[in-house]
PDB file of N, CA and C in Angstrom:
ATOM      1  N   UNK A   1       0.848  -1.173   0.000  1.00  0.00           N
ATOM      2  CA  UNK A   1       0.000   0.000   0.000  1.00  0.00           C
ATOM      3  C   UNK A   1       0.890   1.230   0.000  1.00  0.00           C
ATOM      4  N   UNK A   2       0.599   2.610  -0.892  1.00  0.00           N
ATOM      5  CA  UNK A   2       1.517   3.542  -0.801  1.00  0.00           C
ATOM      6  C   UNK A   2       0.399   4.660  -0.046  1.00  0.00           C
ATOM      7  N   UNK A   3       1.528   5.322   0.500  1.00  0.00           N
ATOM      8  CA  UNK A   3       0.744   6.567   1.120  1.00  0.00           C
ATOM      9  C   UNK A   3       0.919   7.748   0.230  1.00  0.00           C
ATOM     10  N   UNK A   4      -0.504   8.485   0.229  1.00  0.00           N
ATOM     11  CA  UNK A   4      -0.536   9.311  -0.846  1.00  0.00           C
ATOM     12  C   UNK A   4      -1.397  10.306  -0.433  1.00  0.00           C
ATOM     13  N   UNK A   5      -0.604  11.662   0.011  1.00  0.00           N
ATOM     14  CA  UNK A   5      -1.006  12.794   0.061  1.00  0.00           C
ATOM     15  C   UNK A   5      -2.609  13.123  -1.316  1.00  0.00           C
ATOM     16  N   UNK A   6      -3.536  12.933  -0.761  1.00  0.00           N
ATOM     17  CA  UNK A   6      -4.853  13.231  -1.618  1.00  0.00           C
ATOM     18  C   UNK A   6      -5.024  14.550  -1.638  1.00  0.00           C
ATOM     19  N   UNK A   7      -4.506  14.966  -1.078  1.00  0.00           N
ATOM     20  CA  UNK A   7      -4.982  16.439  -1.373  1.00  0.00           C
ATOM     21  C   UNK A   7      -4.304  17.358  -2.770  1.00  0.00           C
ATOM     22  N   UNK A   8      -3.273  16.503  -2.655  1.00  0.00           N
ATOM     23  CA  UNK A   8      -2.478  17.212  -3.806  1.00  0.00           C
ATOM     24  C   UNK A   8      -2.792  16.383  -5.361  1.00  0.00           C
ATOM     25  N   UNK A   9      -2.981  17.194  -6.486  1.00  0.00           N
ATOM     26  CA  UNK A   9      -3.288  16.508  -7.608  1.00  0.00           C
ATOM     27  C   UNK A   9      -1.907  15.738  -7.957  1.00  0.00           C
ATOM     28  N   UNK A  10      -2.354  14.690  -8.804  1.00  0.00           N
ATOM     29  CA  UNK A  10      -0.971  13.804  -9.490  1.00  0.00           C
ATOM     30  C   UNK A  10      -1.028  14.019 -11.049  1.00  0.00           C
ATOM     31  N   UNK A  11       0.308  14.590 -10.976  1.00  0.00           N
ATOM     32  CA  UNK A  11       0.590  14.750 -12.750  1.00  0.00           C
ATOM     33  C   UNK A  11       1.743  13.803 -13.184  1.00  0.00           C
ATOM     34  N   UNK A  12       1.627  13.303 -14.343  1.00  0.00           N
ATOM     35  CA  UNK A  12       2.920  12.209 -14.552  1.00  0.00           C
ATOM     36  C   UNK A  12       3.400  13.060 -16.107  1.00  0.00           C
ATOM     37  N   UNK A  13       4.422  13.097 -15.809  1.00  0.00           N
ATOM     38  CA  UNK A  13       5.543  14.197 -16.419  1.00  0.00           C
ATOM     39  C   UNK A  13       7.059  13.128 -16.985  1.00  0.00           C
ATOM     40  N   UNK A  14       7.500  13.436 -18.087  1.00  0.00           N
ATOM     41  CA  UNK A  14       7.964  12.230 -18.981  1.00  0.00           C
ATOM     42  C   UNK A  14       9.536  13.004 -19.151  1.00  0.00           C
ATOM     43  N   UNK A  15      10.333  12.826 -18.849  1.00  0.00           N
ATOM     44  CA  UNK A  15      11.812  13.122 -19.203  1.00  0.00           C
ATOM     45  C   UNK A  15      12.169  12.662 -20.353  1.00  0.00           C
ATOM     46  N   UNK A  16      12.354  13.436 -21.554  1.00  0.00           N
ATOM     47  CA  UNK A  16      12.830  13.074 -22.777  1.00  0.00           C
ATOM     48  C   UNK A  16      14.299  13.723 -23.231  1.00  0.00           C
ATOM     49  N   UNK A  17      15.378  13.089 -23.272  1.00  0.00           N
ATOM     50  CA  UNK A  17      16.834  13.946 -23.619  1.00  0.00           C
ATOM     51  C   UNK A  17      16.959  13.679 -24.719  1.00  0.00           C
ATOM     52  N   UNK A  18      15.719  13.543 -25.953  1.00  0.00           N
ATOM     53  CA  UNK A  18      16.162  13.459 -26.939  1.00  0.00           C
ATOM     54  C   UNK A  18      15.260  14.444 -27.394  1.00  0.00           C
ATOM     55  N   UNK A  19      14.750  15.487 -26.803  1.00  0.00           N
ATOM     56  CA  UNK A  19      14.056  16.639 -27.206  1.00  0.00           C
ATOM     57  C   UNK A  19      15.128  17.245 -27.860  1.00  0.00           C
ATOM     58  N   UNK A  20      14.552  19.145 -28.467  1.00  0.00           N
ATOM     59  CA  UNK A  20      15.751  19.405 -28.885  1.00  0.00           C
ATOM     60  C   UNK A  20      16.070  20.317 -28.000  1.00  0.00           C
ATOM     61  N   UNK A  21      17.199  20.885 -28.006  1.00  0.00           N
ATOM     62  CA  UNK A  21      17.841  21.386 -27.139  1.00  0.00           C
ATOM     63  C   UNK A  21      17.360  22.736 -26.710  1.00  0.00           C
ATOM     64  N   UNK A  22      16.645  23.941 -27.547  1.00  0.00           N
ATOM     65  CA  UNK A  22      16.289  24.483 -27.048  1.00  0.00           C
ATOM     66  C   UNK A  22      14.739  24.558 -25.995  1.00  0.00           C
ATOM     67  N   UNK A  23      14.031  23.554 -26.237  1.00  0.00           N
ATOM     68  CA  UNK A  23      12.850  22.837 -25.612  1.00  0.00           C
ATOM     69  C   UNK A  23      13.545  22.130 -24.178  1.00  0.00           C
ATOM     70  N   UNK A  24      12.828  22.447 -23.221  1.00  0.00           N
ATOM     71  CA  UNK A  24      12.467  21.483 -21.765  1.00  0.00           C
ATOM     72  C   UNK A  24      12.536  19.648 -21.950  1.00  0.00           C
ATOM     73  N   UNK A  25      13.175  19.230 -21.751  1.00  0.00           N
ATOM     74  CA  UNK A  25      13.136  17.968 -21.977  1.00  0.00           C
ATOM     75  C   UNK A  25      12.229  17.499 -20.905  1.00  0.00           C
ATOM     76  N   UNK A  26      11.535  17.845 -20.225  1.00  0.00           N
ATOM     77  CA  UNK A  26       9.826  17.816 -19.200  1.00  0.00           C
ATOM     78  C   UNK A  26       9.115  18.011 -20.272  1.00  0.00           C
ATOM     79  N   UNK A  27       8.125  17.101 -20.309  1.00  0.00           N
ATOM     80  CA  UNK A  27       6.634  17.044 -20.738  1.00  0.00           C
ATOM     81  C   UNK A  27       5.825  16.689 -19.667  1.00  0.00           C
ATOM     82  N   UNK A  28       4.850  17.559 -19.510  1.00  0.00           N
ATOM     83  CA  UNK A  28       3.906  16.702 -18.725  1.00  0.00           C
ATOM     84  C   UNK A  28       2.475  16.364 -19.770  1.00  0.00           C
ATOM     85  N   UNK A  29       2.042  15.182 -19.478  1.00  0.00           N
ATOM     86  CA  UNK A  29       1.417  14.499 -20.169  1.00  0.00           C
ATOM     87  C   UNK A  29       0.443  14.441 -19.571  1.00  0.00           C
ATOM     88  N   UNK A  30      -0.323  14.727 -18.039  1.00  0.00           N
ATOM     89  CA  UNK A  30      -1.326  14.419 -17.581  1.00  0.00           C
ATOM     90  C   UNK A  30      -1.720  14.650 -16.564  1.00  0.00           C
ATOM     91  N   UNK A  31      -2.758  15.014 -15.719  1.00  0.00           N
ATOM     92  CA  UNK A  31      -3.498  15.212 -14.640  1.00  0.00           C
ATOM     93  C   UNK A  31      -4.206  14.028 -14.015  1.00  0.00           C
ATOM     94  N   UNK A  32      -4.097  13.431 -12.981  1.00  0.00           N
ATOM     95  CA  UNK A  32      -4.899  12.055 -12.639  1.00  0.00           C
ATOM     96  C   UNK A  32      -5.436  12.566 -10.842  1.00  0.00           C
ATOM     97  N   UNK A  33      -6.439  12.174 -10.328  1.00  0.00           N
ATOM     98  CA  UNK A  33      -7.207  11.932  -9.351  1.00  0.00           C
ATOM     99  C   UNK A  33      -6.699  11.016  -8.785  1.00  0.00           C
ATOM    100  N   UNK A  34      -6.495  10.117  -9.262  1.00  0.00           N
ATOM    101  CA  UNK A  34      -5.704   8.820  -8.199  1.00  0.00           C
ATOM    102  C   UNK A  34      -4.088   8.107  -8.927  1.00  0.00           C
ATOM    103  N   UNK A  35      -3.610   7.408  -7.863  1.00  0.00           N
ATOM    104  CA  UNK A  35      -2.560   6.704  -7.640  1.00  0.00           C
ATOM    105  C   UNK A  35      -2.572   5.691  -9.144  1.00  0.00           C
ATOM    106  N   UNK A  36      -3.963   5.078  -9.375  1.00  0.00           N
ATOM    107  CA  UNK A  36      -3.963   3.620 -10.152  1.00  0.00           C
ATOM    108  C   UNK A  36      -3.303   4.604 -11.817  1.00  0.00           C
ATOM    109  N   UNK A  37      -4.566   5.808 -12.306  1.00  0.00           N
ATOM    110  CA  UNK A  37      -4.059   5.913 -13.241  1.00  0.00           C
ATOM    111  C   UNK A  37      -2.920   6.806 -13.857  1.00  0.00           C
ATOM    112  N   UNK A  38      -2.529   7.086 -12.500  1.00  0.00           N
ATOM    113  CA  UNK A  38      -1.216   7.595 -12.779  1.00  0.00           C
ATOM    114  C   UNK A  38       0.019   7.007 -12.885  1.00  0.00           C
ATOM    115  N   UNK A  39       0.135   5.706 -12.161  1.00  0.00           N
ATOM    116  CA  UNK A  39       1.018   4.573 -12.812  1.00  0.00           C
ATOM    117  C   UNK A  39       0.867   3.830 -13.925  1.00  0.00           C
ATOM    118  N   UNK A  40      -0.605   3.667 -14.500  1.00  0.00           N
ATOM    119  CA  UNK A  40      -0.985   3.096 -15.494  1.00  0.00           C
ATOM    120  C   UNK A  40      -0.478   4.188 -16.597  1.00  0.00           C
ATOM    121  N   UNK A  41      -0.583   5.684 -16.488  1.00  0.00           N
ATOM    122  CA  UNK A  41       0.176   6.286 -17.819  1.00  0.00           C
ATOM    123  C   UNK A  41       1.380   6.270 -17.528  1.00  0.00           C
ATOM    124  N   UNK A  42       2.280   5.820 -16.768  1.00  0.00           N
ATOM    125  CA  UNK A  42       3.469   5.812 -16.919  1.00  0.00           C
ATOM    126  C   UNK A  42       3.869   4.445 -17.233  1.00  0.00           C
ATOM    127  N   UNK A  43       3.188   3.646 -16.771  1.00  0.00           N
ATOM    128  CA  UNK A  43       3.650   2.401 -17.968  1.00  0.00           C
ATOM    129  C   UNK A  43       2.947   2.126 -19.406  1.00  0.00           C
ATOM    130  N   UNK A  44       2.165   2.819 -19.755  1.00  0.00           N
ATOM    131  CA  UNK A  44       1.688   3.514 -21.131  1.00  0.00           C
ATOM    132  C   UNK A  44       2.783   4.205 -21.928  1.00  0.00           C
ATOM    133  N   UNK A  45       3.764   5.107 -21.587  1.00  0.00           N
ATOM    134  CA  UNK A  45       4.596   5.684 -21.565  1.00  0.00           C
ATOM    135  C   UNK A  45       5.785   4.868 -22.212  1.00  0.00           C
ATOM    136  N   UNK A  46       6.262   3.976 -21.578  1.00  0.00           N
ATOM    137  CA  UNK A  46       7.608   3.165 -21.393  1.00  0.00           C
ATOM    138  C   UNK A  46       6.724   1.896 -22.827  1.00  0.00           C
ATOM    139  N   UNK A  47       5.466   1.331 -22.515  1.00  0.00           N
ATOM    140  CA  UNK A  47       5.065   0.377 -23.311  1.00  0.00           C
ATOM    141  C   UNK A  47       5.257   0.978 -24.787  1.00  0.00           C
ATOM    142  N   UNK A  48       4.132   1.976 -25.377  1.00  0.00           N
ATOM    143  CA  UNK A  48       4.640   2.634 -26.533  1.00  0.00           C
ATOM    144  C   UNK A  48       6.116   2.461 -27.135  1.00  0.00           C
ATOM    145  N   UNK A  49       6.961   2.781 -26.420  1.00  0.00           N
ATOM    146  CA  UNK A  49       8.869   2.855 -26.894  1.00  0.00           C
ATOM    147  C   UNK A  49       8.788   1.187 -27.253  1.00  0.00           C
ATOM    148  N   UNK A  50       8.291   0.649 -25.938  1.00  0.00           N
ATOM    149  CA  UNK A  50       8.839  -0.869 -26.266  1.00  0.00           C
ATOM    150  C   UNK A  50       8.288  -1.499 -27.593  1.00  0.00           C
ATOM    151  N   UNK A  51       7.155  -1.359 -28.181  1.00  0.00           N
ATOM    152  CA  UNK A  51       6.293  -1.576 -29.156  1.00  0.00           C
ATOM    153  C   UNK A  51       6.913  -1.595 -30.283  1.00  0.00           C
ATOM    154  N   UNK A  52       7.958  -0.447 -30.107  1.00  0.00           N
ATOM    155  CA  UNK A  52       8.297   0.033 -31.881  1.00  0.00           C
ATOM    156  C   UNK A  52       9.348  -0.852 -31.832  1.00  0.00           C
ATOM    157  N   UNK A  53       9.056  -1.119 -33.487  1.00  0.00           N
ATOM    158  CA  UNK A  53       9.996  -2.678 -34.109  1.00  0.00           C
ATOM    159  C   UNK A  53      11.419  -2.437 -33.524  1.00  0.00           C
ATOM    160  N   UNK A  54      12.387  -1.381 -33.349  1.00  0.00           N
ATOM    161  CA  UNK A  54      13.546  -0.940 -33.272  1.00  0.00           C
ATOM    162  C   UNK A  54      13.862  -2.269 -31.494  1.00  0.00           C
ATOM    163  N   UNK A  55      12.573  -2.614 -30.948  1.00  0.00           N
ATOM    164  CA  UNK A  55      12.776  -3.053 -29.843  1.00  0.00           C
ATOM    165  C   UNK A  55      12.159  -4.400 -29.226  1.00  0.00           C
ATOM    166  N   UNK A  56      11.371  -4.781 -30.746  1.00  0.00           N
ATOM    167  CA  UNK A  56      11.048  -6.632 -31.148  1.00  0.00           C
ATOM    168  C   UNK A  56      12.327  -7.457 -30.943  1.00  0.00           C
ATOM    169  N   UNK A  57      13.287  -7.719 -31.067  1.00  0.00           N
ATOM    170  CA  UNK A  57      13.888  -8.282 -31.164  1.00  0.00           C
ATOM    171  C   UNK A  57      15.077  -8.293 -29.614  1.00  0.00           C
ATOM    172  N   UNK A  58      14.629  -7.775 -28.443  1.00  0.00           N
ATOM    173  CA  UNK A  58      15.520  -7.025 -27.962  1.00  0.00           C
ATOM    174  C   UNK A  58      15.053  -8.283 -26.560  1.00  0.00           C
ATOM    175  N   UNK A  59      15.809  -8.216 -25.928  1.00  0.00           N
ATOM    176  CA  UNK A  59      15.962  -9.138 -24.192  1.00  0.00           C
ATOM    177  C   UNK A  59      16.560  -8.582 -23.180  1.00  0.00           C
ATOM    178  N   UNK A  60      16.230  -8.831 -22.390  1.00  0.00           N
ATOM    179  CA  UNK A  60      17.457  -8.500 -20.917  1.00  0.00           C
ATOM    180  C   UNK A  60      18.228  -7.547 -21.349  1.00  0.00           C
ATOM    181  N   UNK A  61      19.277  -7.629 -21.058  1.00  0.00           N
ATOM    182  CA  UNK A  61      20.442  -6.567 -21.028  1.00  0.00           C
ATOM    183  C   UNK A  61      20.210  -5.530 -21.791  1.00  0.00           C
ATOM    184  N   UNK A  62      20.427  -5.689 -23.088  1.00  0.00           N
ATOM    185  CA  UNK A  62      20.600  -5.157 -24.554  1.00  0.00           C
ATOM    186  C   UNK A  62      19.409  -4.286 -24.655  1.00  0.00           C
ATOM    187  N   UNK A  63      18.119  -4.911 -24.033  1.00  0.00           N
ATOM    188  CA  UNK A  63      16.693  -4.258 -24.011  1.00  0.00           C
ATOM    189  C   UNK A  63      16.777  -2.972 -23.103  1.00  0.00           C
ATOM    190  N   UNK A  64      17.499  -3.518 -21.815  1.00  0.00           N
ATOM    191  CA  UNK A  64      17.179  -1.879 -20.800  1.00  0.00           C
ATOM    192  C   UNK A  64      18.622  -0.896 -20.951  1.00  0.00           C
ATOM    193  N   UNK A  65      19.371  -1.591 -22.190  1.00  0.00           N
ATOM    194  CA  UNK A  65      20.669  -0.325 -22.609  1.00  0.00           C
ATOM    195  C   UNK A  65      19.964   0.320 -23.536  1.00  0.00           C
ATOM    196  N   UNK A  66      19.187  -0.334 -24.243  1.00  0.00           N
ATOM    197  CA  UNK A  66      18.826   0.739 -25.604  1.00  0.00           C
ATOM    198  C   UNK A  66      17.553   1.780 -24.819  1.00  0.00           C
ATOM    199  N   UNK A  67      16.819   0.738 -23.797  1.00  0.00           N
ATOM    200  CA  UNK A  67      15.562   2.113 -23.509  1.00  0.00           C
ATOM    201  C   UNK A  67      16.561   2.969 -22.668  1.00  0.00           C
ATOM    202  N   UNK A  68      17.654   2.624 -21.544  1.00  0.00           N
ATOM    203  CA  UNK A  68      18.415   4.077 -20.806  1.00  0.00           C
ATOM    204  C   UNK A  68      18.786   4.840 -22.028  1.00  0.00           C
ATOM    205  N   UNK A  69      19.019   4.109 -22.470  1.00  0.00           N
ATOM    206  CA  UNK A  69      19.905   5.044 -23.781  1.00  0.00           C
ATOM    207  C   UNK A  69      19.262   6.010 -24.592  1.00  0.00           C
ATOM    208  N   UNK A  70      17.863   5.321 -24.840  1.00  0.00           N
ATOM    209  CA  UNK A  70      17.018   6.304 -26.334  1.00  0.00           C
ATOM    210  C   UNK A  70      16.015   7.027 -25.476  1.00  0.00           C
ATOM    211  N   UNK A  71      15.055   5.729 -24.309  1.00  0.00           N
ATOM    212  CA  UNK A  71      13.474   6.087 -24.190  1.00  0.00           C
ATOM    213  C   UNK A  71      13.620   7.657 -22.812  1.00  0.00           C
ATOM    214  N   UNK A  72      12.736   7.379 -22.825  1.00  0.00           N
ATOM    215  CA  UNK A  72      11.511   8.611 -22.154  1.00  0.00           C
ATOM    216  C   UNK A  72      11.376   8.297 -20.623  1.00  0.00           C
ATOM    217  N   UNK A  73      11.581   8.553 -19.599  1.00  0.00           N
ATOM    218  CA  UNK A  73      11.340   8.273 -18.065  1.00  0.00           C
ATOM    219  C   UNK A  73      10.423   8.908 -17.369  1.00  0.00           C
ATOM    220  N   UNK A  74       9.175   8.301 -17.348  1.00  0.00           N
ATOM    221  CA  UNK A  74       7.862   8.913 -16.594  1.00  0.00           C
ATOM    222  C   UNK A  74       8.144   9.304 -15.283  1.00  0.00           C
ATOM    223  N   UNK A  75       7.571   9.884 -14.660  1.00  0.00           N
ATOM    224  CA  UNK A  75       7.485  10.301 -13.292  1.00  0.00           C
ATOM    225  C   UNK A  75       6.184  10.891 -12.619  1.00  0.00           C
ATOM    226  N   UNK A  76       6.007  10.596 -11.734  1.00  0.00           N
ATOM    227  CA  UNK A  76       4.152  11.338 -10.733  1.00  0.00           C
ATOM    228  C   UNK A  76       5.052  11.865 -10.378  1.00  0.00           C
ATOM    229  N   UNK A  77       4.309  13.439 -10.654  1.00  0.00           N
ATOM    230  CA  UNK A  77       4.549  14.458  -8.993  1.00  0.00           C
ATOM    231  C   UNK A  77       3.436  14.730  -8.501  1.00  0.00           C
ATOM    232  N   UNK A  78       3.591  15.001  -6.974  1.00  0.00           N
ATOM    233  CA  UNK A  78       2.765  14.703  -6.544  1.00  0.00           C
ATOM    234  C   UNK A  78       2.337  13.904  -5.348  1.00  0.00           C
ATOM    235  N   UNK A  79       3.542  12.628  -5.675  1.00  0.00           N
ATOM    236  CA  UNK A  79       3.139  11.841  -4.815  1.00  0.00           C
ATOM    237  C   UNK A  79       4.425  11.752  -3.556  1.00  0.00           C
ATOM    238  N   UNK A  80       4.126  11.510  -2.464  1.00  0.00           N
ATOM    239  CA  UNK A  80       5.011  11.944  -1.161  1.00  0.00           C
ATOM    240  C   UNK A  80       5.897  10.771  -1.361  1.00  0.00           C
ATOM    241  N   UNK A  81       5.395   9.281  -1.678  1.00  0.00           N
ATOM    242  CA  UNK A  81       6.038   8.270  -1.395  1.00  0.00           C
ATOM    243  C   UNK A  81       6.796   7.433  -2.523  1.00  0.00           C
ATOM    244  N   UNK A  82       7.933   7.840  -2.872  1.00  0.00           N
ATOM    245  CA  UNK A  82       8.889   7.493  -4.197  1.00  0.00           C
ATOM    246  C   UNK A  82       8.897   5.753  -4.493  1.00  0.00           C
ATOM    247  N   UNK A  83       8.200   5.343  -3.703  1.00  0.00           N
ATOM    248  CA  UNK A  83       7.848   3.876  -4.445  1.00  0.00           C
ATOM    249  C   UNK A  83       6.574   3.470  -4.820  1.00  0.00           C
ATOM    250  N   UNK A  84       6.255   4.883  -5.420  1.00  0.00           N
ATOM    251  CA  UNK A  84       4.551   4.949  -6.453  1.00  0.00           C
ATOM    252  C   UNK A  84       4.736   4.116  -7.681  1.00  0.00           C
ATOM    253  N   UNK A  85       5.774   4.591  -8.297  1.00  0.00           N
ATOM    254  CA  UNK A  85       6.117   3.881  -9.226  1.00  0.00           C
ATOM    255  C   UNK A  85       7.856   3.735  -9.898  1.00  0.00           C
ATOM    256  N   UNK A  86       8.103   2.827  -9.990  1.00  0.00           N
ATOM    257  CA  UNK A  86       9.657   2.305 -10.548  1.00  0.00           C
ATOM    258  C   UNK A  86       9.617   2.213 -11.559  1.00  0.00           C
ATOM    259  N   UNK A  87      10.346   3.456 -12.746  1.00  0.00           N
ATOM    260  CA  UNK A  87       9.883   3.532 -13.911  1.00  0.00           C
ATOM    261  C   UNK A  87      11.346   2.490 -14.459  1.00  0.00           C
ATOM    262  N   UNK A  88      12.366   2.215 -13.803  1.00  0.00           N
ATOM    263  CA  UNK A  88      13.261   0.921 -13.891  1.00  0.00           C
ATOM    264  C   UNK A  88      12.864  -0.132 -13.651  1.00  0.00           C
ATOM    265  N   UNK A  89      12.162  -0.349 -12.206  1.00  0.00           N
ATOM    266  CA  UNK A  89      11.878  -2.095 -12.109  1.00  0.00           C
ATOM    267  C   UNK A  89      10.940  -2.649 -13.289  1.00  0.00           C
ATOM    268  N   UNK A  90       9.843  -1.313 -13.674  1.00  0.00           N
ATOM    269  CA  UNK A  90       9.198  -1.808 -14.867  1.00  0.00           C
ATOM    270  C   UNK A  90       9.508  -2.424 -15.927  1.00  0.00           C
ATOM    271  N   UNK A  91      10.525  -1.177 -16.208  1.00  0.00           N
ATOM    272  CA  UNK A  91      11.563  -2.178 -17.662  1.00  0.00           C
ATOM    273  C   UNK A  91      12.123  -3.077 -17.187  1.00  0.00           C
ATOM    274  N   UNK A  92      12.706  -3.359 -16.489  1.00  0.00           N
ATOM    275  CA  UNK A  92      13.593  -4.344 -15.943  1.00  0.00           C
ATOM    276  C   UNK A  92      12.523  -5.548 -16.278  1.00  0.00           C
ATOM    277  N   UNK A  93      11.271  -5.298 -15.733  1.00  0.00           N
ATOM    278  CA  UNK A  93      10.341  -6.663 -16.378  1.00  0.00           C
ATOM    279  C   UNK A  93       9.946  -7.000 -17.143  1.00  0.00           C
ATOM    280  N   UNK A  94       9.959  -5.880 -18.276  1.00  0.00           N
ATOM    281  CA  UNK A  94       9.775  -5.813 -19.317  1.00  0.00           C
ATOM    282  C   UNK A  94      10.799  -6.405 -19.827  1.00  0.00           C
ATOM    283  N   UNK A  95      12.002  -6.358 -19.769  1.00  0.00           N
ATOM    284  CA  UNK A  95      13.186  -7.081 -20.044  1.00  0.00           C
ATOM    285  C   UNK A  95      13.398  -8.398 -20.318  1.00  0.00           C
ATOM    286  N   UNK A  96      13.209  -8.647 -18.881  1.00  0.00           N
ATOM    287  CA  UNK A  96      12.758 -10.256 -18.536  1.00  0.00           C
ATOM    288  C   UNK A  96      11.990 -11.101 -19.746  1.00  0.00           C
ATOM    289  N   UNK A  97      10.359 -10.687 -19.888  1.00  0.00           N
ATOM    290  CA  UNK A  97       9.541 -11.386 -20.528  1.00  0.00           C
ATOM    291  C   UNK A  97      10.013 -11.137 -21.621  1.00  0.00           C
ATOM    292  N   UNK A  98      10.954  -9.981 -22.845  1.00  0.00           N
ATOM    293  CA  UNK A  98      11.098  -9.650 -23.637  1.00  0.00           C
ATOM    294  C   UNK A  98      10.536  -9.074 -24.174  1.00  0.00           C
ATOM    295  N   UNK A  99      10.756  -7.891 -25.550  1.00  0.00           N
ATOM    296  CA  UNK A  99       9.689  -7.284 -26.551  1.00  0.00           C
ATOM    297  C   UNK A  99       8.617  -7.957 -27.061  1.00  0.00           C
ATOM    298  N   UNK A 100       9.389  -9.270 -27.695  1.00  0.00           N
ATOM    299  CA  UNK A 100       8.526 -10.248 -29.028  1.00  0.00           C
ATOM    300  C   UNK A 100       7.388 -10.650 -28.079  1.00  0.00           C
ATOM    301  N   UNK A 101       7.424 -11.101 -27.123  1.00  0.00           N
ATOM    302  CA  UNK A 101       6.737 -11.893 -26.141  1.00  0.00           C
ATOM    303  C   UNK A 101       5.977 -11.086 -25.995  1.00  0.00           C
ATOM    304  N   UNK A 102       6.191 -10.396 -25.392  1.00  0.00           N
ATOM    305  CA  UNK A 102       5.126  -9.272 -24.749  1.00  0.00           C
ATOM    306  C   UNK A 102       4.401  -8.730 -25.587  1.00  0.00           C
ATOM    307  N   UNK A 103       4.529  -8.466 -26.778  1.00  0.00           N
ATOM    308  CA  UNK A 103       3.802  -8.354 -28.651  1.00  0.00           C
ATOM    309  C   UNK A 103       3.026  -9.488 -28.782  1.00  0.00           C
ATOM    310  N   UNK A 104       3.671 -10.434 -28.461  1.00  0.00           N
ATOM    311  CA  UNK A 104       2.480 -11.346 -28.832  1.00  0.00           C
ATOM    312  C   UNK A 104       1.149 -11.888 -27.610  1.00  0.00           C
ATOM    313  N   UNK A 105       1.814 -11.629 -26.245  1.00  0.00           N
ATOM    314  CA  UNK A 105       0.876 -11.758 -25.358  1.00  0.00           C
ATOM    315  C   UNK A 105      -0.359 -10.577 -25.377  1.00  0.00           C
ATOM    316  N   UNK A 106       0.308  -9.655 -25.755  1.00  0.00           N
ATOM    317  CA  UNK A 106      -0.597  -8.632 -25.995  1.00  0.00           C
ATOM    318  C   UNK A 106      -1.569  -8.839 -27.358  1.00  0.00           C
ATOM    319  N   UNK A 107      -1.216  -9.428 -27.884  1.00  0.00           N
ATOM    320  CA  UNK A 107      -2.114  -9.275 -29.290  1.00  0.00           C
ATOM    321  C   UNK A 107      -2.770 -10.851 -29.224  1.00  0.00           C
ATOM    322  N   UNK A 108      -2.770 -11.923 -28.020  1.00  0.00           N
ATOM    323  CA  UNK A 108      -3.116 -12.683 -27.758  1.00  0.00           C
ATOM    324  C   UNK A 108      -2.846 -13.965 -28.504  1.00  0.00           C
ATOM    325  N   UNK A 109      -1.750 -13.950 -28.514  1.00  0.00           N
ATOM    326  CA  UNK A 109      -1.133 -15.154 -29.857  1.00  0.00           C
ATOM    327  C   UNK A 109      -0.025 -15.593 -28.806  1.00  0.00           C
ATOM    328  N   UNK A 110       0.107 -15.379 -27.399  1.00  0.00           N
ATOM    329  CA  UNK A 110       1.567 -15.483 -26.462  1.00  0.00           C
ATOM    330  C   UNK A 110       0.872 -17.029 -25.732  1.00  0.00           C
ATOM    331  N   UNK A 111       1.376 -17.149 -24.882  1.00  0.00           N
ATOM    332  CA  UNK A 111       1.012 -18.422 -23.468  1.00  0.00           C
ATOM    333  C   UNK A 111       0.096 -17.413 -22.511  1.00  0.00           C
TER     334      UNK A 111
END
């Protein structure tokens, strides 16, 4: 269970360093009422990157060098308690099961 200041709104805000340089590499992407769908757009966030073909073919290691390397890092503000969401342990599981896999579990053709 996380503790979560309600009084304060939750926005989940996306770190991109591949903006261009004169632009904020902050986006914020959203306003949420609660905890659920504000982790749910931040793994919305990270899923999208994983999707694109550049990252079908990709596993473990090789998978969470290319997303540190290229993708986008969500974040809630907002929330008091910094284990709302692990926008690493996510990939990291994402890792695990792989791209292809996770393409096909999603499109219902997986185990």
């Amino acid at each position: 269970m996380h503790a979560v200041n309600l009084s304060k709104r939750l926005s989940v805000e996306v770190f991109d360093h591949n903006r261009p340089i004169d632009e904020s590499a902050w986006i914020e992407i959203g306003n949420y009422e609660d905890l659920a769908h504000a982790v749910d757009a931040c793994r919305k966030v990270i899923d999208r990157v994983l999707y694109k073909p550049r990252y079908a073919s990709l596993t473990g290691h090789a998978l969470m060098q290319e997303y540190l390397n290229y993708g986008p890092v969500p974040c809630i503000r907002g929330v008091d308690n910094m284990d709302a969401f692990d926008p690493y342990e996510y990939l990291e599981s994402k890792a695990k099961l792989g791209c292809q896999k996770h393409h096909e579990n999603a499109l219902g053709f997986g185990l």
